[in-house]
C-alpha atoms as a PDB file:
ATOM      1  CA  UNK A   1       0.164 -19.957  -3.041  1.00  0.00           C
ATOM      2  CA  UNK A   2       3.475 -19.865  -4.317  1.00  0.00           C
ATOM      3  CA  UNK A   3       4.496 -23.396  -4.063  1.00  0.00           C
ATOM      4  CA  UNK A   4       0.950 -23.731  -6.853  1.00  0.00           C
ATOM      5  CA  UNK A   5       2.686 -21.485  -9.604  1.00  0.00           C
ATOM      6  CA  UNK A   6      -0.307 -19.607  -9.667  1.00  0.00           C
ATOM      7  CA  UNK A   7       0.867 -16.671  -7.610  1.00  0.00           C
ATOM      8  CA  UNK A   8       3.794 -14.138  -7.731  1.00  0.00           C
ATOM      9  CA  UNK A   9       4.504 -12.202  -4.404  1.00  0.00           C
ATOM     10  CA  UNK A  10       7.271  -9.640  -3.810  1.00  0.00           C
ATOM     11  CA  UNK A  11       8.000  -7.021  -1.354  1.00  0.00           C
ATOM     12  CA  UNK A  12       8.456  -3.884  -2.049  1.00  0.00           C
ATOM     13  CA  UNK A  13      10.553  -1.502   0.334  1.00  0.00           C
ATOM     14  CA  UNK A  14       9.164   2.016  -0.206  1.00  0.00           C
ATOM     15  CA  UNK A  15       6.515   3.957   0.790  1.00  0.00           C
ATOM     16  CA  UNK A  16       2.404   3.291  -0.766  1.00  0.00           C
ATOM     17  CA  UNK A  17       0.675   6.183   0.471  1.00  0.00           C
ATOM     18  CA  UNK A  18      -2.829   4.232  -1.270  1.00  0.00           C
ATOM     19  CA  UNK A  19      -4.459   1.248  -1.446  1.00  0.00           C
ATOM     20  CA  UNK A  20      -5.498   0.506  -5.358  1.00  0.00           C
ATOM     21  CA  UNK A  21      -6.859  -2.806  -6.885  1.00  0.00           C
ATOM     22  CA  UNK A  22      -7.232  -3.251 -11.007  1.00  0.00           C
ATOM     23  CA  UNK A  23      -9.173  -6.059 -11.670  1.00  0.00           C
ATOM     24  CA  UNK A  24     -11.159  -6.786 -15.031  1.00  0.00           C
ATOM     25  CA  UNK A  25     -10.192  -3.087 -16.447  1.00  0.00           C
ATOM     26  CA  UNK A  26     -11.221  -1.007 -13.660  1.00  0.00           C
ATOM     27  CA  UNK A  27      -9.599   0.457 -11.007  1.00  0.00           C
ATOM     28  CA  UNK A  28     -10.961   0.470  -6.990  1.00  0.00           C
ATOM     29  CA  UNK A  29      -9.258   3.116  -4.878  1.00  0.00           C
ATOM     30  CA  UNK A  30      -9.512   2.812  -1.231  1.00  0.00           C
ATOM     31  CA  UNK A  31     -10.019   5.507   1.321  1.00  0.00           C
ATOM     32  CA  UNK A  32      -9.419   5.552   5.189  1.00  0.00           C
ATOM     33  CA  UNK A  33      -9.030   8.222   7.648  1.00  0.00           C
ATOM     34  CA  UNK A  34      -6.569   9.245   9.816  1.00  0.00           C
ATOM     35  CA  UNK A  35      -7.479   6.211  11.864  1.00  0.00           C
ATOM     36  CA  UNK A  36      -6.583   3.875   9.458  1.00  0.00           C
ATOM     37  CA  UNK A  37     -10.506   2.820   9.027  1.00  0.00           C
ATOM     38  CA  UNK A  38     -11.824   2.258   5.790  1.00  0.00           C
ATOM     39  CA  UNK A  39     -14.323   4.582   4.749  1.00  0.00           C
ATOM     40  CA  UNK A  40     -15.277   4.387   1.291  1.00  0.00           C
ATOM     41  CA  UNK A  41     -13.829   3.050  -2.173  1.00  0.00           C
ATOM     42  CA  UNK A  42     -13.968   4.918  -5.937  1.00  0.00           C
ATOM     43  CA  UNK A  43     -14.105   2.358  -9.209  1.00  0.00           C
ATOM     44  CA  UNK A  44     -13.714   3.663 -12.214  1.00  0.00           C
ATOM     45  CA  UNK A  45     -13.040   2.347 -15.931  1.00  0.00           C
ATOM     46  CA  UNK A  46     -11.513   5.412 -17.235  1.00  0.00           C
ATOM     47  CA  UNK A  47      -9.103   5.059 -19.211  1.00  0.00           C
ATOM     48  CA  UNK A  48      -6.551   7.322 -17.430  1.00  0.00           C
ATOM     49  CA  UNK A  49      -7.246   6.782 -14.368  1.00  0.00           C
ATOM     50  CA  UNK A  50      -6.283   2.701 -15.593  1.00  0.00           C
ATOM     51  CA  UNK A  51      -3.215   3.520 -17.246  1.00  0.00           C
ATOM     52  CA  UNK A  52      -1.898   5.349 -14.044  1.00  0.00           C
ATOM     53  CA  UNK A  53      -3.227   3.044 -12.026  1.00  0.00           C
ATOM     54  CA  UNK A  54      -0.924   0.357 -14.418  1.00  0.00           C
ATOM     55  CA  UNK A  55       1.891   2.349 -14.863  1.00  0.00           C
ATOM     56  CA  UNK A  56       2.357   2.313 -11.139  1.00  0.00           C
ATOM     57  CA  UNK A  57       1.939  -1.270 -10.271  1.00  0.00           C
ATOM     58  CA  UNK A  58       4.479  -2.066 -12.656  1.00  0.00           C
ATOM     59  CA  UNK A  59       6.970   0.953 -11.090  1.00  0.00           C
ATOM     60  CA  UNK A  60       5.832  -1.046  -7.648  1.00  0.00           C
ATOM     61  CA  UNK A  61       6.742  -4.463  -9.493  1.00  0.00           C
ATOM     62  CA  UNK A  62      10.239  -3.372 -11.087  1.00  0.00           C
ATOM     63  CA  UNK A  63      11.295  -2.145  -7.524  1.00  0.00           C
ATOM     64  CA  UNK A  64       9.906  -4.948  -5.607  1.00  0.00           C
ATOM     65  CA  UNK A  65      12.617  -7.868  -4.822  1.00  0.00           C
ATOM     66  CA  UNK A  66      10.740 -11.337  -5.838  1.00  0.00           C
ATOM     67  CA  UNK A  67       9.752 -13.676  -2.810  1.00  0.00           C
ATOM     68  CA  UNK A  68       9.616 -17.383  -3.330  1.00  0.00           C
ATOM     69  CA  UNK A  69       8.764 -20.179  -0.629  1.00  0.00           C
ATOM     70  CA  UNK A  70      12.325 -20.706   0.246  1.00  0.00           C
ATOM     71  CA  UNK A  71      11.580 -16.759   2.096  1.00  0.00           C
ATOM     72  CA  UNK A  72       8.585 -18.229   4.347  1.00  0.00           C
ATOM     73  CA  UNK A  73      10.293 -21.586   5.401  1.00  0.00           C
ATOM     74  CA  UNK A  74      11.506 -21.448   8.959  1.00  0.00           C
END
């Protein structure tokens, strides 16, 4: 993926305590239980619930340290 130029990847060294997608303007929150098992997932267009969902990718982003395929080559 990365060799294409059509992906970025990074990793990011902190806690995510949830699993959030935003694709097309909407936002798809994913929710497990205790167990780690996948139970249900919210999507939403509102607005708010978007820009938060924005905001903190690009907090995730800014504190993430860039991978390139130099990092995967053994």
């Amino acid at each position: 993926m990365l060799a294409t130029g059509q992906a970025d990847l990074a990793r990011y060294d902190g806690d995510v305590p949830y699993v959030f997608l935003v694709t097309d303007g909407e936002v798809n929150i994913v929710l497990f239980d205790d167990d780690g098992a996948c139970h249900a997932v919210l999507s939403t267009d509102d607005a708010d619930v978007l820009g938060w969902a924005e905001s903190t990718l690009d907090r995730f982003r800014r504190e993430a340290t860039p991978l390139d395929v130099a990092d995967f080559e053994t």
